[in-house]
C-alpha atoms as a PDB file:
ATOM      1  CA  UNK A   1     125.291 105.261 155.146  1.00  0.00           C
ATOM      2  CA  UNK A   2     122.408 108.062 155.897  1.00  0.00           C
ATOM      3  CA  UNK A   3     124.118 111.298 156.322  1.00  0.00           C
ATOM      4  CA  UNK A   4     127.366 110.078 154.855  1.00  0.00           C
ATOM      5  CA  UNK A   5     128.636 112.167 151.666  1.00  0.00           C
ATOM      6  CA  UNK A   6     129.878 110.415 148.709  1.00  0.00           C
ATOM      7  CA  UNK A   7     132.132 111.233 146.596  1.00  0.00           C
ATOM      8  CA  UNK A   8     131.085 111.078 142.716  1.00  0.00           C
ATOM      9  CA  UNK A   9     133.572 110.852 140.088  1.00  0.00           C
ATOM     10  CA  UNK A  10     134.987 113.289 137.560  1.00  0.00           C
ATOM     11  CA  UNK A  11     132.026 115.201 135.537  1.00  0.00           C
ATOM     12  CA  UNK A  12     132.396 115.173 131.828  1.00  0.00           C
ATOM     13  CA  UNK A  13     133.631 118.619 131.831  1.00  0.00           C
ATOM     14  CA  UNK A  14     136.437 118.043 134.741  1.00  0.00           C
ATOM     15  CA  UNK A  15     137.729 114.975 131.938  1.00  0.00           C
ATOM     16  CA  UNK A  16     140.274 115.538 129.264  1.00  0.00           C
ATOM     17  CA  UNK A  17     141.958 113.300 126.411  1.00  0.00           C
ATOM     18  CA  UNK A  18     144.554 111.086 128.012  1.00  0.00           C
ATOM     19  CA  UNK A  19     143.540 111.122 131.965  1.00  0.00           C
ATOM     20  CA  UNK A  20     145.036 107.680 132.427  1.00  0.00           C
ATOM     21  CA  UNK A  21     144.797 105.401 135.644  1.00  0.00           C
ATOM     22  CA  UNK A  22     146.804 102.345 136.266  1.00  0.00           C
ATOM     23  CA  UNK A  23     146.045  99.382 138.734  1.00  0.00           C
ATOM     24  CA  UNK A  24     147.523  96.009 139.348  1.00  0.00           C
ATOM     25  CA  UNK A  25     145.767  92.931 140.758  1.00  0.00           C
ATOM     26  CA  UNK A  26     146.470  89.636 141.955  1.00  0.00           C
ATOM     27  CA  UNK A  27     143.856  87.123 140.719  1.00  0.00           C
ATOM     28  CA  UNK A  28     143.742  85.205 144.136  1.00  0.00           C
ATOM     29  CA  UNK A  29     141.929  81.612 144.728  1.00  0.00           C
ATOM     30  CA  UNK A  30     139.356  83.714 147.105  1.00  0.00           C
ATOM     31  CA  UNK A  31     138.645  86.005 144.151  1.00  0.00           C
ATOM     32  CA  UNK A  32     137.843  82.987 141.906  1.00  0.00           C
ATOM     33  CA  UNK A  33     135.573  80.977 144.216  1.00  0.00           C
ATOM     34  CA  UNK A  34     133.908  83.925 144.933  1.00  0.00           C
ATOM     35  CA  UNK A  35     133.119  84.642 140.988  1.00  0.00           C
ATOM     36  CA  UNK A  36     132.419  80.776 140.606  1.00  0.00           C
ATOM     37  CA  UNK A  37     130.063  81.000 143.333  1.00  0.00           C
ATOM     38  CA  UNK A  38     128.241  84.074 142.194  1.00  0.00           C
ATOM     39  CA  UNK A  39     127.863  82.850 138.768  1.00  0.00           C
ATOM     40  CA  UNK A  40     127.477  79.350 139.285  1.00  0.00           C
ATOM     41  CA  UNK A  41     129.962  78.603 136.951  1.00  0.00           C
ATOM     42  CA  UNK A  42     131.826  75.240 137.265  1.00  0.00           C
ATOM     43  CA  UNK A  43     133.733  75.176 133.552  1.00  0.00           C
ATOM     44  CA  UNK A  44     136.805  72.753 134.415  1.00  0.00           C
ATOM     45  CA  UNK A  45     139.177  75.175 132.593  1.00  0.00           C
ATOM     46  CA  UNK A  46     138.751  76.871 135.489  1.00  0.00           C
ATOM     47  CA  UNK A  47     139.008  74.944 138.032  1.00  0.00           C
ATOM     48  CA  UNK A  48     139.821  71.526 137.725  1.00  0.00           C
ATOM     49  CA  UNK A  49     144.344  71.190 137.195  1.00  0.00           C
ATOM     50  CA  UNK A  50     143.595  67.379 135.873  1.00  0.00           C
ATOM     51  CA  UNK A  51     141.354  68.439 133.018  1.00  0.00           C
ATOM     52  CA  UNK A  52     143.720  71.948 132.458  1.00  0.00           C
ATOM     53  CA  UNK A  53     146.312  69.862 131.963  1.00  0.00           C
ATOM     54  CA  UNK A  54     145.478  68.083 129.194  1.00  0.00           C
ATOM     55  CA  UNK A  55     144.731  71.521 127.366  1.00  0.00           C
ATOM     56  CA  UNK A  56     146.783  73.497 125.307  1.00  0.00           C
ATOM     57  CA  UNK A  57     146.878  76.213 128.489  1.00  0.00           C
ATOM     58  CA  UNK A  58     148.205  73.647 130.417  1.00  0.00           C
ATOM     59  CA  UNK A  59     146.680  74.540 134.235  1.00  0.00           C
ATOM     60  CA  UNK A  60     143.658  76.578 135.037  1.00  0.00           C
ATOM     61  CA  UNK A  61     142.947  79.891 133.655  1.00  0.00           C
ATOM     62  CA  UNK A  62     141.160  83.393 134.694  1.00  0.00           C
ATOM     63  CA  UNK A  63     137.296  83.383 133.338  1.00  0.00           C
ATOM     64  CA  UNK A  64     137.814  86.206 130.668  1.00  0.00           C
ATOM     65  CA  UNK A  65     134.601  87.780 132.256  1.00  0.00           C
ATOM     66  CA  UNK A  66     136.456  87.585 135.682  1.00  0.00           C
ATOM     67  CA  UNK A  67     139.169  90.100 133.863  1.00  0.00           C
ATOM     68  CA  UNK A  68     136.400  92.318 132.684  1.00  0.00           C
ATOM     69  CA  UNK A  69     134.912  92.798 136.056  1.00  0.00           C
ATOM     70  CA  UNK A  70     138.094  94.251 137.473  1.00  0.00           C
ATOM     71  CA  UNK A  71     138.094  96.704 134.228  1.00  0.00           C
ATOM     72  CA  UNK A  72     134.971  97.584 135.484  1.00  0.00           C
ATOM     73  CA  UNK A  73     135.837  98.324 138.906  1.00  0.00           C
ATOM     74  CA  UNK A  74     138.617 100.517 137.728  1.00  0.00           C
ATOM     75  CA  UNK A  75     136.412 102.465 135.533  1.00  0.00           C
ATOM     76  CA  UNK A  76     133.336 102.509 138.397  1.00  0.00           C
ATOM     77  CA  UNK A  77     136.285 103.557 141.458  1.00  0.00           C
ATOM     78  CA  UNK A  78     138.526 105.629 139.529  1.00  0.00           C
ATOM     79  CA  UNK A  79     138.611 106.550 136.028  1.00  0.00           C
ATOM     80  CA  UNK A  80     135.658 108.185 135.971  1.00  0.00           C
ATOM     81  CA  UNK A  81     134.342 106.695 138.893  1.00  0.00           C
ATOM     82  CA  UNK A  82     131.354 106.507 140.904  1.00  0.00           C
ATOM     83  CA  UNK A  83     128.411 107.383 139.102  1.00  0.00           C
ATOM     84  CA  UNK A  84     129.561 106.712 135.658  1.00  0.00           C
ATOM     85  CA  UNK A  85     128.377 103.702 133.840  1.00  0.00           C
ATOM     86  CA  UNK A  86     129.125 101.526 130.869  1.00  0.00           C
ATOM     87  CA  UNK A  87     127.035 101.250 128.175  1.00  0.00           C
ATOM     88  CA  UNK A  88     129.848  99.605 125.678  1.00  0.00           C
ATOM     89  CA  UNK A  89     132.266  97.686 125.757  1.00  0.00           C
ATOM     90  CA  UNK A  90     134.800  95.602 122.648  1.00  0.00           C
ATOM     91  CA  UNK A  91     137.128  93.296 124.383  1.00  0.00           C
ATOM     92  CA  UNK A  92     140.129  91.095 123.673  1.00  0.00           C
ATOM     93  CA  UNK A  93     141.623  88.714 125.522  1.00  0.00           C
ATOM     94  CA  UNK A  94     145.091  87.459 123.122  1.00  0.00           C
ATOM     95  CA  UNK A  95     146.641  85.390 126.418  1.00  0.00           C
ATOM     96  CA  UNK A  96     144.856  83.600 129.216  1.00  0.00           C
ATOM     97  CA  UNK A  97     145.926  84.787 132.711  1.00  0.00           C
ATOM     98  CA  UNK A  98     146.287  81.852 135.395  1.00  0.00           C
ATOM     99  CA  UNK A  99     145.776  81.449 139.121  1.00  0.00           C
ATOM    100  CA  UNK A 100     147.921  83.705 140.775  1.00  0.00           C
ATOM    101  CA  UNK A 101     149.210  86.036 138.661  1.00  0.00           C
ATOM    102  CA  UNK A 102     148.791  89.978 138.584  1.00  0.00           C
ATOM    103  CA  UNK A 103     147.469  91.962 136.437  1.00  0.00           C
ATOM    104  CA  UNK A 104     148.525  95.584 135.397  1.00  0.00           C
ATOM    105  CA  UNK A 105     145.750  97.253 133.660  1.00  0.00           C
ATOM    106  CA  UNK A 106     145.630 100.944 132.293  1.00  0.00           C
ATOM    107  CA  UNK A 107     142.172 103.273 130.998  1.00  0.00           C
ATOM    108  CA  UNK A 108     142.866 106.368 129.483  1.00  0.00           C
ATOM    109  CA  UNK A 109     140.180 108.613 127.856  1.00  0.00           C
ATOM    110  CA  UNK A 110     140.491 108.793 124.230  1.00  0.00           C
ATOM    111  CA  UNK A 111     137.606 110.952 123.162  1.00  0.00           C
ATOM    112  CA  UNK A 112     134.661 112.812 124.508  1.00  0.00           C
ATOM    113  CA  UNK A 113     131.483 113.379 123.327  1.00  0.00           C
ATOM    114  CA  UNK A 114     129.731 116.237 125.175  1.00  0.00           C
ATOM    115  CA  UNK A 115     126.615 115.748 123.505  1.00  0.00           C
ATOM    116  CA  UNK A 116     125.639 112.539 124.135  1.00  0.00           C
ATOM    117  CA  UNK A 117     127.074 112.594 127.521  1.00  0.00           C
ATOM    118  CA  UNK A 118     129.942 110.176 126.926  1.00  0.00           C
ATOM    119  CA  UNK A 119     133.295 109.189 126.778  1.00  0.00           C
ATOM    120  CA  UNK A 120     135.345 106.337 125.142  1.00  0.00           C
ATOM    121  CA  UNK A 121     138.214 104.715 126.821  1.00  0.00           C
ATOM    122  CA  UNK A 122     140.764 102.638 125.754  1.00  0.00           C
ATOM    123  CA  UNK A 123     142.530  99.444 128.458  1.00  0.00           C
ATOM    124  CA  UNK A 124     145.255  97.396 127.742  1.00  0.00           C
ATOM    125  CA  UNK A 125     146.159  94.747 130.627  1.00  0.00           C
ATOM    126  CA  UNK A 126     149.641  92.960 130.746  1.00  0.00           C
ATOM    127  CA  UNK A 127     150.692  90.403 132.699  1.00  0.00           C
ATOM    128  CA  UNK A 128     154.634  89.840 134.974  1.00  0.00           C
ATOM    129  CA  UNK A 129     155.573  88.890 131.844  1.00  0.00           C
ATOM    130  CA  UNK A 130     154.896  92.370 130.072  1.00  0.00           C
ATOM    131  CA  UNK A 131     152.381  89.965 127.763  1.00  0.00           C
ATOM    132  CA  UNK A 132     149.384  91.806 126.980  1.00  0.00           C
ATOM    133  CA  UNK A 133     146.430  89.847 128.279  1.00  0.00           C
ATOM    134  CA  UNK A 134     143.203  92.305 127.614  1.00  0.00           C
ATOM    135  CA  UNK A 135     143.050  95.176 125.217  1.00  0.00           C
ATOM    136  CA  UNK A 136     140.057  97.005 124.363  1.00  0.00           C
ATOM    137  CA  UNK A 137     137.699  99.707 124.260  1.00  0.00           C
ATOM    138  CA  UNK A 138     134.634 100.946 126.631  1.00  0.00           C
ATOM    139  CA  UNK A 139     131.576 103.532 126.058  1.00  0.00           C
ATOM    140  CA  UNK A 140     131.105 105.450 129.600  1.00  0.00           C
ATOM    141  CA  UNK A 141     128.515 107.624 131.014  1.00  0.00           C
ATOM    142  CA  UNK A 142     130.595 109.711 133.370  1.00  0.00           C
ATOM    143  CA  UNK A 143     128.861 110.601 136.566  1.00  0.00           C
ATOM    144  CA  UNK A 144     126.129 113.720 135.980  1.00  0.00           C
ATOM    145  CA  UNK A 145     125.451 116.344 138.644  1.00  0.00           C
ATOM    146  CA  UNK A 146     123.415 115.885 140.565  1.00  0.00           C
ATOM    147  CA  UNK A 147     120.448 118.179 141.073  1.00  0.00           C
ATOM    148  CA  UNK A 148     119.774 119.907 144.508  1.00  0.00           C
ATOM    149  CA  UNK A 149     117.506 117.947 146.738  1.00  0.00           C
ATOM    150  CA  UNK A 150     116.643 121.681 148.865  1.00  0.00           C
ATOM    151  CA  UNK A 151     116.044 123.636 145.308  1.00  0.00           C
ATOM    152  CA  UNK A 152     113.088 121.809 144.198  1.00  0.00           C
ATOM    153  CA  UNK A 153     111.938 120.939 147.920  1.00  0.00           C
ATOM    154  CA  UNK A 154     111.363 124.821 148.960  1.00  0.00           C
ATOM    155  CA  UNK A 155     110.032 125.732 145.107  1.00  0.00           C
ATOM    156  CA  UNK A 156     106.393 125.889 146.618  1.00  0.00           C
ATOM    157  CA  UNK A 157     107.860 128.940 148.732  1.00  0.00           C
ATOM    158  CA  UNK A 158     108.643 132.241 148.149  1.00  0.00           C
END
């Protein structure tokens, strides 16, 4: 990783209103152990199919926090990307998403606030189906420049 140059995401000043970006994912049974695990969450909604069943969703469904965390890859990857950070976020969730299914999800900027260094961005997910599954809104610190490393390591020379 030493020596390596990353690339950090769009500055506030390289955004504009509607920069969009659109991904899809497959919630896969990998993906979902994997979040269980981390989290040690064992709700049966989840993932037990005898006790789904006898709900109104009528198998296991997605952890809503599950969907979130692939909003937030989106926005820490792409849209702004890496080095920006959320500091807000107003979610929905109007239709449970089940084992197996992809997701479509889309960001776009919808203001920016140069002063306080942020911008807001609206996501709307949808499932196969076209149903929406997520909609919502998220308060972003795009990445900053950063400052040079060699101008304040020579400033003791002239």
């Amino acid at each position: 990783m030493i020596d390596k140059k990353r690339r950090l995401g769009k500055r506030i000043n390289e955004l504009q209103i509607g920069d969009s970006y659109t991904a899809e994912h497959i919630v896969e049974d990998r993906d979902l152990l994997l979040y269980l695990g981390l989290t040690d969450d064992a709700n049966p909604l989840y993932i037990q199919h005898d006790y789904a069943t006898q709900t109104p969703y009528k198998r296991p469904i997605v952890p809503s926090v599950m969907l979130f965390g692939m909003v937030s890859s989106i926005i820490s990857m792409h849209l702004p990307g890496p080095g920006s950070h959320i500091v807000q976020h107003e979610m929905a969730f109007p239709k449970p998403v089940y084992h197996h299914s992809e997701v479509k999800f889309t960001t776009e900027v919808i203001a920016i606030d140069y002063d306080n260094h942020h911008i807001t961005l609206s996501v709307i997910g949808y499932d196969v189906d076209g149903d929406q599954v997520l909609n919502g809104k998220l308060l972003v610190c795009p990445a900053y420049k950063p400052k040079s490393i060699t101008a304040s390591s020579l400033e003791n020379f002239f």
